[in-house]
C-alpha atoms as a PDB file:
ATOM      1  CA  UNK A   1     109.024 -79.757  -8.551  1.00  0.00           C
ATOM      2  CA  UNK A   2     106.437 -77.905  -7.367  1.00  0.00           C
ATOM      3  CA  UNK A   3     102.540 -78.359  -8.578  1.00  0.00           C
ATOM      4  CA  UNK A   4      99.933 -75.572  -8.293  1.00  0.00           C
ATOM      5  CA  UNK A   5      96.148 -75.953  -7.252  1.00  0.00           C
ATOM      6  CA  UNK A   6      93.355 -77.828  -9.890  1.00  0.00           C
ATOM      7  CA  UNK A   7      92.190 -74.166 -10.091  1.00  0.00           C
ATOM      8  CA  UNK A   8      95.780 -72.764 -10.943  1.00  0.00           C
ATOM      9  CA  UNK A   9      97.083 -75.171 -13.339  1.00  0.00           C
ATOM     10  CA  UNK A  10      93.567 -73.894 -15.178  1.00  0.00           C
ATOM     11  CA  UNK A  11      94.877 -70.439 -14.987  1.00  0.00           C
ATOM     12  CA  UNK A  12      97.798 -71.141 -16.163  1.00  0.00           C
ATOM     13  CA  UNK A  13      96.539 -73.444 -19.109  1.00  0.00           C
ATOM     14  CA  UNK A  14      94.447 -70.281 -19.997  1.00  0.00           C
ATOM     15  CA  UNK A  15      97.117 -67.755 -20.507  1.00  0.00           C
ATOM     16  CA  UNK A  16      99.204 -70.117 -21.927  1.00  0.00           C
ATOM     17  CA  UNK A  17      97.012 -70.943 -24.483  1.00  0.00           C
ATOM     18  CA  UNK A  18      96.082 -66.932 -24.969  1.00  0.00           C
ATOM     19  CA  UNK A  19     100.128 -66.656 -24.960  1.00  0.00           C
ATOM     20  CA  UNK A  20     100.333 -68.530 -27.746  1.00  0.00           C
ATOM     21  CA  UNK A  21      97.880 -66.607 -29.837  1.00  0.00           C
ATOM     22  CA  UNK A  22      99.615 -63.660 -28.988  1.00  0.00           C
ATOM     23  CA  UNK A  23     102.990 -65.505 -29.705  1.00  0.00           C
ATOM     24  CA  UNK A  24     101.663 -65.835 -33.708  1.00  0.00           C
ATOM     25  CA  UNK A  25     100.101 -61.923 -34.158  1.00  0.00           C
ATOM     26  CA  UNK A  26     103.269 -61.053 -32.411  1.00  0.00           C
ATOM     27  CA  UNK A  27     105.216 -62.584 -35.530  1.00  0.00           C
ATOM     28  CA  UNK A  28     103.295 -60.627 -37.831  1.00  0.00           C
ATOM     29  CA  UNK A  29     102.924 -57.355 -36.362  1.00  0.00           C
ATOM     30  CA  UNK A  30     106.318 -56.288 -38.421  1.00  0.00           C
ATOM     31  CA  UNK A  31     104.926 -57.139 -41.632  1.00  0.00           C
ATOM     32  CA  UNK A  32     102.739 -55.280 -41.096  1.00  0.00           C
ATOM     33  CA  UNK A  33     104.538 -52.234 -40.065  1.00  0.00           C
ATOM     34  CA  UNK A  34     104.605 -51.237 -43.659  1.00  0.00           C
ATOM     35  CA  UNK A  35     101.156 -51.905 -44.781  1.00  0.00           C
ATOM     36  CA  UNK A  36      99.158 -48.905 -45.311  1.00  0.00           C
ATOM     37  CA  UNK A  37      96.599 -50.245 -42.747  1.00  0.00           C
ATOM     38  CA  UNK A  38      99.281 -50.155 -40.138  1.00  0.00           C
ATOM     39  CA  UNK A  39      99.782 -52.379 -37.334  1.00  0.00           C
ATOM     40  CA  UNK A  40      97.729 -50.550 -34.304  1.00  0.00           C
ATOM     41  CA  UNK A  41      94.200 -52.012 -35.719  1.00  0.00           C
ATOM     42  CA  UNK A  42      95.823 -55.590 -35.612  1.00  0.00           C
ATOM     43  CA  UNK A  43      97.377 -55.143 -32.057  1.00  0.00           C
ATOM     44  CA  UNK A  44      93.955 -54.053 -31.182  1.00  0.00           C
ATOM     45  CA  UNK A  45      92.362 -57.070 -32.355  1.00  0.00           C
ATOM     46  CA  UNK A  46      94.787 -59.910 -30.881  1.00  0.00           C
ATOM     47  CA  UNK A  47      94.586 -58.295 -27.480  1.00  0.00           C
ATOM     48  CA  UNK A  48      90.660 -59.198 -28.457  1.00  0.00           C
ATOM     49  CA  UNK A  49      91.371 -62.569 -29.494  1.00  0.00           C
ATOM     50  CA  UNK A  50      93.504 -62.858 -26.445  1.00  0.00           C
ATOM     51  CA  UNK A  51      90.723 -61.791 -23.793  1.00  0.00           C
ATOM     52  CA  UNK A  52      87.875 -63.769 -25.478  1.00  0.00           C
ATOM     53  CA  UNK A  53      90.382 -66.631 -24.820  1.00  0.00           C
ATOM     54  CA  UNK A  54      90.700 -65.982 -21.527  1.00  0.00           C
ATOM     55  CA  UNK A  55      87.287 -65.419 -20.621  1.00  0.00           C
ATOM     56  CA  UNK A  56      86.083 -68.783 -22.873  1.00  0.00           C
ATOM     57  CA  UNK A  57      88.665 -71.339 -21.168  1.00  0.00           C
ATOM     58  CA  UNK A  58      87.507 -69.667 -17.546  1.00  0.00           C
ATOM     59  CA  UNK A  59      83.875 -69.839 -18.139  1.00  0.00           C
ATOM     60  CA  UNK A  60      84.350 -73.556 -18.519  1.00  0.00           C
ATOM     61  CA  UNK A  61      85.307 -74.312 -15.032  1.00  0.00           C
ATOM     62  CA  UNK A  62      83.927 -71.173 -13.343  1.00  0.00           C
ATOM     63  CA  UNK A  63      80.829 -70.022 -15.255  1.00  0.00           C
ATOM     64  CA  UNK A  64      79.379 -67.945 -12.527  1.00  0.00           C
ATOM     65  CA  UNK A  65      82.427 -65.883 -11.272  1.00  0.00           C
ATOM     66  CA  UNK A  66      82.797 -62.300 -12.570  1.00  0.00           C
ATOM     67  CA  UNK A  67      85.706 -61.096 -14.946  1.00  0.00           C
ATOM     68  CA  UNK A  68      86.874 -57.729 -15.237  1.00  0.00           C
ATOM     69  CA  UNK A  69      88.781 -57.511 -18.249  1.00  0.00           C
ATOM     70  CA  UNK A  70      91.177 -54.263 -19.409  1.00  0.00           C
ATOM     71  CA  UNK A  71      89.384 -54.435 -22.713  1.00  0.00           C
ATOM     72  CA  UNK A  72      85.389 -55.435 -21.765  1.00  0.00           C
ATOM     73  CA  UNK A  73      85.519 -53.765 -18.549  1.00  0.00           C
ATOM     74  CA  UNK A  74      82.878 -55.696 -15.626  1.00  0.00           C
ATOM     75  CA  UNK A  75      80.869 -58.636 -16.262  1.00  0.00           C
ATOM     76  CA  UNK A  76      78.740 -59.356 -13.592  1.00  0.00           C
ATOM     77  CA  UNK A  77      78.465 -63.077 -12.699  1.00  0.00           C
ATOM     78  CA  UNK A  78      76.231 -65.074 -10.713  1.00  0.00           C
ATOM     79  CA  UNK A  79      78.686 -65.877  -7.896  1.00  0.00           C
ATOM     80  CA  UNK A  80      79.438 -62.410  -6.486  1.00  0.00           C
ATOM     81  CA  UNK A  81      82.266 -63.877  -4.294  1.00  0.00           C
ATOM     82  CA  UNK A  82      84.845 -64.048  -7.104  1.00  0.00           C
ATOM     83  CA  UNK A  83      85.703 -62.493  -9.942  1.00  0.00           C
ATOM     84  CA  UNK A  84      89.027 -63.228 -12.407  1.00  0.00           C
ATOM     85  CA  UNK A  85      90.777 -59.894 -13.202  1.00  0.00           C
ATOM     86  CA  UNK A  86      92.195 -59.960 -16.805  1.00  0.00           C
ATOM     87  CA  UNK A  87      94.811 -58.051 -18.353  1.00  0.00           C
ATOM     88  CA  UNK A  88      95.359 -60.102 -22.245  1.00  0.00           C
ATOM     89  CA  UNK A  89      98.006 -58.170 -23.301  1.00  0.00           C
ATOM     90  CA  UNK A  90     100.232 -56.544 -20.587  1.00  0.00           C
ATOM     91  CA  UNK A  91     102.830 -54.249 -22.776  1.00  0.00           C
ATOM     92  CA  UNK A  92     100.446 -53.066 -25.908  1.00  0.00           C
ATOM     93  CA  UNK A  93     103.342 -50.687 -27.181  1.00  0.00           C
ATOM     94  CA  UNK A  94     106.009 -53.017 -27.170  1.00  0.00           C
ATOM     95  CA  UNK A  95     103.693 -55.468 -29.064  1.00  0.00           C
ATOM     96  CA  UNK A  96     102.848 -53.272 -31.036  1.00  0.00           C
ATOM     97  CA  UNK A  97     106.718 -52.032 -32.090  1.00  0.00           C
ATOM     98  CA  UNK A  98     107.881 -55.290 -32.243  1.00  0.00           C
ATOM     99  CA  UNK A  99     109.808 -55.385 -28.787  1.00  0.00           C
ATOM    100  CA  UNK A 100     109.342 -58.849 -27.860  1.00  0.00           C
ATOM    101  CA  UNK A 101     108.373 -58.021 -24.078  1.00  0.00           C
ATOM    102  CA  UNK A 102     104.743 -58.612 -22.974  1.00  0.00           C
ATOM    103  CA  UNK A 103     102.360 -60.447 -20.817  1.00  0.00           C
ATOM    104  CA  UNK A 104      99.374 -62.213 -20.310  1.00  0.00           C
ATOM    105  CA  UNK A 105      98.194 -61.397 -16.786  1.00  0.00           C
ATOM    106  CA  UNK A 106      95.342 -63.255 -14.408  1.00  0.00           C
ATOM    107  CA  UNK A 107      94.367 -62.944 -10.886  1.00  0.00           C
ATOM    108  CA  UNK A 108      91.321 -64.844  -9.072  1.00  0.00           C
ATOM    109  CA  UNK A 109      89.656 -62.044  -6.474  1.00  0.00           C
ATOM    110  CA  UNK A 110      88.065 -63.823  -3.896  1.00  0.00           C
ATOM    111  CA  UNK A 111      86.134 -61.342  -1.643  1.00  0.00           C
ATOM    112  CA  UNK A 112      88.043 -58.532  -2.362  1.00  0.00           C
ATOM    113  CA  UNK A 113      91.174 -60.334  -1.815  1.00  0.00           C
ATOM    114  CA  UNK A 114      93.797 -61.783  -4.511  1.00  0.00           C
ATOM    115  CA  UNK A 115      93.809 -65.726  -3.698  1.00  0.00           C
ATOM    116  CA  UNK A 116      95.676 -66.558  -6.800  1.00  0.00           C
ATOM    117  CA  UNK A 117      97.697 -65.067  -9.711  1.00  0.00           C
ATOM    118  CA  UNK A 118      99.628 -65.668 -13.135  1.00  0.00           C
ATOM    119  CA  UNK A 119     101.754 -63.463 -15.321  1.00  0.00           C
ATOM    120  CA  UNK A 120     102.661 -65.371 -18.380  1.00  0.00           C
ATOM    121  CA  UNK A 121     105.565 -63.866 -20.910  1.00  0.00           C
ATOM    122  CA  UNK A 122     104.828 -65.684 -23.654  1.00  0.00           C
ATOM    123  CA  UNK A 123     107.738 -64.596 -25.497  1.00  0.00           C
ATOM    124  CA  UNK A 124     110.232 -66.558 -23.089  1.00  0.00           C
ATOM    125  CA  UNK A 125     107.398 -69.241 -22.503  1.00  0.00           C
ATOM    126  CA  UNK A 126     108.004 -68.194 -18.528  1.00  0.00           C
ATOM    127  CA  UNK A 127     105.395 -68.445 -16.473  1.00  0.00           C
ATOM    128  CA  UNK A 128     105.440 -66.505 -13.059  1.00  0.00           C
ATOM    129  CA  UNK A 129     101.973 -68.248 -10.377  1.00  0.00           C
ATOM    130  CA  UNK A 130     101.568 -67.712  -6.513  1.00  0.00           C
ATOM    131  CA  UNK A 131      98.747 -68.853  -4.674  1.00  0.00           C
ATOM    132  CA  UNK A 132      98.035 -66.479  -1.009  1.00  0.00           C
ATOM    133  CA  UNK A 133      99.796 -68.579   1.629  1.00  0.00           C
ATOM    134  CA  UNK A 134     101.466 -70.994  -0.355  1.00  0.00           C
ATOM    135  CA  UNK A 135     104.314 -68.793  -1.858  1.00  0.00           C
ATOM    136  CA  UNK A 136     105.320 -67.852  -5.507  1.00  0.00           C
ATOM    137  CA  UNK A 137     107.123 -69.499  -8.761  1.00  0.00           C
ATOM    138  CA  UNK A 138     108.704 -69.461 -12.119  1.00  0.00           C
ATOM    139  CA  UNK A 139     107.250 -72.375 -14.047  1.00  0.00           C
ATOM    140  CA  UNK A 140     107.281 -75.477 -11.718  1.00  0.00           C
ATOM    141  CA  UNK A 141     110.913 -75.809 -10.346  1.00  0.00           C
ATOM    142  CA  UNK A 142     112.027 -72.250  -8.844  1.00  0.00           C
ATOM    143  CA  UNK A 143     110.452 -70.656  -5.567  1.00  0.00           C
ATOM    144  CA  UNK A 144     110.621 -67.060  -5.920  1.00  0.00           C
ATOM    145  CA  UNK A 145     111.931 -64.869  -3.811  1.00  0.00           C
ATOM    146  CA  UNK A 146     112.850 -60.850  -3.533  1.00  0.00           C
ATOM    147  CA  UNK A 147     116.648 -59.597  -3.746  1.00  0.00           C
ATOM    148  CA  UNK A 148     118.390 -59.325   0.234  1.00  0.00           C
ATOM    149  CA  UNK A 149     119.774 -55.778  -0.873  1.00  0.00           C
ATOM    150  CA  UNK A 150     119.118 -53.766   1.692  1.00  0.00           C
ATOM    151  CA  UNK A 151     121.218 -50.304   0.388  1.00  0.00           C
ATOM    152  CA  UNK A 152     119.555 -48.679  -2.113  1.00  0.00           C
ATOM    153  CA  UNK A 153     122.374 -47.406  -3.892  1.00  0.00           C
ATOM    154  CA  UNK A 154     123.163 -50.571  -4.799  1.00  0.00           C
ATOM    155  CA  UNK A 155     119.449 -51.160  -5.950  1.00  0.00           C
ATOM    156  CA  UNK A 156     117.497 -51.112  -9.464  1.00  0.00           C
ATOM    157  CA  UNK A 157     114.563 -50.108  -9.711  1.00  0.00           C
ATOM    158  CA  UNK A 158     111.789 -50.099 -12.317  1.00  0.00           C
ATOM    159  CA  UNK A 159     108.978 -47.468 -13.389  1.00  0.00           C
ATOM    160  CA  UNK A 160     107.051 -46.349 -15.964  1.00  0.00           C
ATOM    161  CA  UNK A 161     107.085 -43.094 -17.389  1.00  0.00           C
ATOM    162  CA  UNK A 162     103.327 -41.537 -18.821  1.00  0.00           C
ATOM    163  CA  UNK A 163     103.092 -41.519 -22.071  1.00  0.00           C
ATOM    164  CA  UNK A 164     101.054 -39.092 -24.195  1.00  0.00           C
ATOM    165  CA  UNK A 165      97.504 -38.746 -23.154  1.00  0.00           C
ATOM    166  CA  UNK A 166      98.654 -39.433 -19.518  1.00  0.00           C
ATOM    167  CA  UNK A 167      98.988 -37.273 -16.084  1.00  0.00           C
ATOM    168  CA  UNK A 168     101.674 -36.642 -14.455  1.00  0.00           C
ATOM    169  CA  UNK A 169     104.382 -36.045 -16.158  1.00  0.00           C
ATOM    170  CA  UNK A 170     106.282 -33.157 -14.216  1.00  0.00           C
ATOM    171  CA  UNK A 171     105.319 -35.289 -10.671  1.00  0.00           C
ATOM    172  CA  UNK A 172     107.157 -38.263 -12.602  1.00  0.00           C
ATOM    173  CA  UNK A 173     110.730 -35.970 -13.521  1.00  0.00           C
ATOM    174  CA  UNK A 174     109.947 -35.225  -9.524  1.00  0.00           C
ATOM    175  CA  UNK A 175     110.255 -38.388  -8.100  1.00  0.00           C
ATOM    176  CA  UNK A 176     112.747 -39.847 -10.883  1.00  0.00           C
ATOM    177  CA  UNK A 177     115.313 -36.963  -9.967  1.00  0.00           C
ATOM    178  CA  UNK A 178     114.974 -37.945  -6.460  1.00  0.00           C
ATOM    179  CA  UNK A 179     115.423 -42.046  -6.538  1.00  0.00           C
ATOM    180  CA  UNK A 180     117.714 -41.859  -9.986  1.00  0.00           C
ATOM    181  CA  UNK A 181     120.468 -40.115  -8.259  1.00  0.00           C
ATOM    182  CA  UNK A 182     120.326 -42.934  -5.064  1.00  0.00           C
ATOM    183  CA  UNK A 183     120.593 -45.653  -6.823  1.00  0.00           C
ATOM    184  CA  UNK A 184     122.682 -48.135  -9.250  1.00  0.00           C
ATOM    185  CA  UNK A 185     120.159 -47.777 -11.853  1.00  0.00           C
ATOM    186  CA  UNK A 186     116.341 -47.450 -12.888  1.00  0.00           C
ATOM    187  CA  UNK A 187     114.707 -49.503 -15.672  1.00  0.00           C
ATOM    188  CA  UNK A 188     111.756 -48.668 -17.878  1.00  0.00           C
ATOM    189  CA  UNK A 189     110.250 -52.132 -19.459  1.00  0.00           C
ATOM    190  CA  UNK A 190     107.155 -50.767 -20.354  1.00  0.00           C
ATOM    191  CA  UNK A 191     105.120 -53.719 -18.765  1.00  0.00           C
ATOM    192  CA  UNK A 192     104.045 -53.429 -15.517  1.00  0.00           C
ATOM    193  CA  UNK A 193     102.873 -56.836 -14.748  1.00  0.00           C
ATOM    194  CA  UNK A 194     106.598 -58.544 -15.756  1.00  0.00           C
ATOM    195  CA  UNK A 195     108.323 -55.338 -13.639  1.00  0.00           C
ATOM    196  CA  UNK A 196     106.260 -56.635 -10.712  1.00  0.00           C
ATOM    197  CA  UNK A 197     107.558 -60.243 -11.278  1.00  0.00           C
ATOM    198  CA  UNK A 198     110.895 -59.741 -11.661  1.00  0.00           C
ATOM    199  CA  UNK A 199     110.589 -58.033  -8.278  1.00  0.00           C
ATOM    200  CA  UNK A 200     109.421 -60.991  -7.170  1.00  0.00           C
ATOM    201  CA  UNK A 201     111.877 -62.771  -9.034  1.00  0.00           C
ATOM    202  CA  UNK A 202     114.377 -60.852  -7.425  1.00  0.00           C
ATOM    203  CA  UNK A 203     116.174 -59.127 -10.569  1.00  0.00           C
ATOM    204  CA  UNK A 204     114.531 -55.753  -9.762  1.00  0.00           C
ATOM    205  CA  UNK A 205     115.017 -54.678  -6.045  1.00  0.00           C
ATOM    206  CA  UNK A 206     111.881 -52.529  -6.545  1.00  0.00           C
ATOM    207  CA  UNK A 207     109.415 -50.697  -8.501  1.00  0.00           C
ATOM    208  CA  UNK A 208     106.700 -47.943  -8.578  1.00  0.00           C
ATOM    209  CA  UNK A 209     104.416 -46.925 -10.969  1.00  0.00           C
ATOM    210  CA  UNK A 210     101.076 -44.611 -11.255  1.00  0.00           C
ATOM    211  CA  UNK A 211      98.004 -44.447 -12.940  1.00  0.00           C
ATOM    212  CA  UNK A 212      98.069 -48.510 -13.159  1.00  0.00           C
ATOM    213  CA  UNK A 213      94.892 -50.480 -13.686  1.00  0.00           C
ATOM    214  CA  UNK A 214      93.781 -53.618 -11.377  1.00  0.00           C
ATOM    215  CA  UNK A 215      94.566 -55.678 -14.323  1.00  0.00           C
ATOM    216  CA  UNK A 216      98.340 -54.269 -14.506  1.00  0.00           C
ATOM    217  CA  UNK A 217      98.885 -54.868 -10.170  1.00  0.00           C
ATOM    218  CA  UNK A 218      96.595 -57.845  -9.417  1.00  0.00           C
ATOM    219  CA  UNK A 219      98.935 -61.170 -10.399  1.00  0.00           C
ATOM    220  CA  UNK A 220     102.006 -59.265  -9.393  1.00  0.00           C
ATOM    221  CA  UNK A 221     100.792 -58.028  -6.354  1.00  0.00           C
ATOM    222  CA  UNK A 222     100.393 -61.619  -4.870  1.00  0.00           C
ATOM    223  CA  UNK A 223     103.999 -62.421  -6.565  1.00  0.00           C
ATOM    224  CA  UNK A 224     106.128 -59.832  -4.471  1.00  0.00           C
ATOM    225  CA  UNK A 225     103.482 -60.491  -0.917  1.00  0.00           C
ATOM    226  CA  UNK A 226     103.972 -64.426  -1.789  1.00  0.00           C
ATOM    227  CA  UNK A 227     107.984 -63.941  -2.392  1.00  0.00           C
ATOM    228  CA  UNK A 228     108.313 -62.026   0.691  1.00  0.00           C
ATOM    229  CA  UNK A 229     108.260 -58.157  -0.371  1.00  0.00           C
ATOM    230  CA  UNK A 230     105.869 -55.231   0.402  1.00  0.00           C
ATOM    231  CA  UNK A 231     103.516 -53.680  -1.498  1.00  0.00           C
ATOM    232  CA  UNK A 232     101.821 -50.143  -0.770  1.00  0.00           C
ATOM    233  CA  UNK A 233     100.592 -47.151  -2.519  1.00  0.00           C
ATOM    234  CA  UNK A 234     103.086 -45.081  -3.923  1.00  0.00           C
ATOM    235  CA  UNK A 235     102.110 -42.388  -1.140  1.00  0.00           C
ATOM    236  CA  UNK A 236     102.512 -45.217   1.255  1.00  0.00           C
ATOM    237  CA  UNK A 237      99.566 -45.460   1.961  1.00  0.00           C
ATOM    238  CA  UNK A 238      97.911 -48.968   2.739  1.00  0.00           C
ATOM    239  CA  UNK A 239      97.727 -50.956  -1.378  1.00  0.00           C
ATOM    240  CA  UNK A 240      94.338 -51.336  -2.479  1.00  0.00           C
ATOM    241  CA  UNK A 241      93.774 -52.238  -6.739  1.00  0.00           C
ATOM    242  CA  UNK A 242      91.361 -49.013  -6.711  1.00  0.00           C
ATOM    243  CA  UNK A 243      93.661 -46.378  -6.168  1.00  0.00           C
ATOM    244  CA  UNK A 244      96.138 -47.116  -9.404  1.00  0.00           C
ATOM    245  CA  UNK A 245      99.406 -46.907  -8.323  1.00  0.00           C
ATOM    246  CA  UNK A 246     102.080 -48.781  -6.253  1.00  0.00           C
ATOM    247  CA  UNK A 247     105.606 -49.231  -4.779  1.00  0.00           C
ATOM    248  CA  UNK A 248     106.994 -52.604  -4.809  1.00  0.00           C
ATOM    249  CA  UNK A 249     109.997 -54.407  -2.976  1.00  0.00           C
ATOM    250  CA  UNK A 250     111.598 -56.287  -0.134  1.00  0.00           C
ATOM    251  CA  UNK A 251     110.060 -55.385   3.524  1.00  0.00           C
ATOM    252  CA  UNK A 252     114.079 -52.949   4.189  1.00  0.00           C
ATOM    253  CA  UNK A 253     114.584 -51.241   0.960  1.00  0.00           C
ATOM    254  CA  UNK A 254     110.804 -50.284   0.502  1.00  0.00           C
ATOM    255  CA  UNK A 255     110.164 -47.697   3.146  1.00  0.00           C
ATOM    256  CA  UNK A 256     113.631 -45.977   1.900  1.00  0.00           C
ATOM    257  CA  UNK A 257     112.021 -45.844  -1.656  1.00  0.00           C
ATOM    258  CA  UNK A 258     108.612 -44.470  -0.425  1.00  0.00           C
ATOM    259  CA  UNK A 259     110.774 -41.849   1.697  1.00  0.00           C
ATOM    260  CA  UNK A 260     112.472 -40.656  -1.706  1.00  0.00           C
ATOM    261  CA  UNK A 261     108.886 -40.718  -3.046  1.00  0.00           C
ATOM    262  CA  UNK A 262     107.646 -38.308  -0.638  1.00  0.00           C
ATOM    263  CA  UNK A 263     110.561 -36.174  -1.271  1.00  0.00           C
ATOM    264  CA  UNK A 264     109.002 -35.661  -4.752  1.00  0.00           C
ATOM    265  CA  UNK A 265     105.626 -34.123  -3.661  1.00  0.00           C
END
């Protein structure tokens, strides 16, 4: 049994409690799949509801830290040290179609570093939390920890494909035709934040992704570091939240996947 930080277990109690609000619109979203409204208006408003949650439960204990939310953008706090980094609703199409696959995803920035982090499925009620320097877990009784494969045909892998309105679709067929044909199989979950913790979960041996947000990479970022993978741009260059994309996985197989990436360009 392991027991996170007074300022985790308030984390987690936060998307938990947005997770559960989700959990109900969730169970209404297919009624409302014939309704001449439609459902994407509804979606819309429980990732809302699911923010505002967020933000209200972390005000309480940390009124002056900032929060940069996917759906209010920056809010400025008095303490310019920290800031929580908020995704509500990790996985807005499958909500929105009824796959029951999403996340609630937080991270606590502290000085331009991730100190803390939570992805939350409410769906499966499985919370993934790592604190820097203290290591990474599923709930309160498994450590996390990456996969040992070290060939890559042997690997999966997860990405995410653009989807209309995005770049980058003829780089993407690029880099899928090179990795697809190396290894044992490539996934598409459509939510980044969960793809990211089941690397560092060890069910996905890696994963790479572009034109990500800092709410999408932040939690899962210090999941695969704290369950001892690598993280890095998907050029390879050194990861920073800023620059939108990533390649996750264990410290042998990653290099190998950036090498394939590079292939692509």
């Amino acid at each position: 049994m392991t027991t996170p930080s007074a300022l985790l277990q308030v984390m987690i109690a936060a998307t938990r409690k947005a997770g559960r609000k989700l959990v109900r619109d969730f169970g209404e979203v297919s009624e409302l799949q014939v309704s001449k409204k439609g459902p994407a208006d509804f979606v819309s408003a429980a990732d809302l509801k699911a923010e505002q949650t967020l933000f209200e439960e972390l005000a309480k204990v940390r009124p002056g830290y900032g929060f940069l939310g996917e759906e209010r953008g920056m809010i400025e706090g008095t303490d310019k040290t920290h800031r929580w980094i908020a995704d509500p609703l990790d996985g807005t199409t499958n909500f929105l179609h009824g796959i029951p696959h999403f996340a609630v995803n937080l991270a606590l920035e502290r000085e331009g570093v991730i100190v803390a982090g939570v992805t939350h499925n409410p769906v499966t009620n499985d919370t993934y939390w790592a604190e820097k320097g203290k290591g990474a877990f599923l709930n309160s009784e498994k450590r996390l920890r990456v996969a040992a494969r070290r060939q890559l045909d042997e690997s999966v892998l997860a990405t995410g494909i653009p989807f209309a309105g995005r770049p980058g679709h003829g780089a993407f067929l690029k880099e899928l035709h090179q990795v697809s044909q190396r290894v044992a199989g490539v996934r598409r979950f459509g939510a980044a934040s969960l793809d990211l913790a089941w690397v560092a979960a060890g069910r996905f041996d890696g994963f790479w992704e572009r034109n990500l947000g800092p709410w999408d990479m932040a939690a899962g970022v210090l999941l695969v570091l704290e369950s001892g993978g690598a993280v890095a741009l998907a050029d390879g260059g050194d990861f920073n939240l800023s620059e939108g994309s990533i390649c996750a996985a264990n410290l042998e197989l990653q290099p190998v996947i950036l090498e394939r990436l590079k292939a692509a360009a």
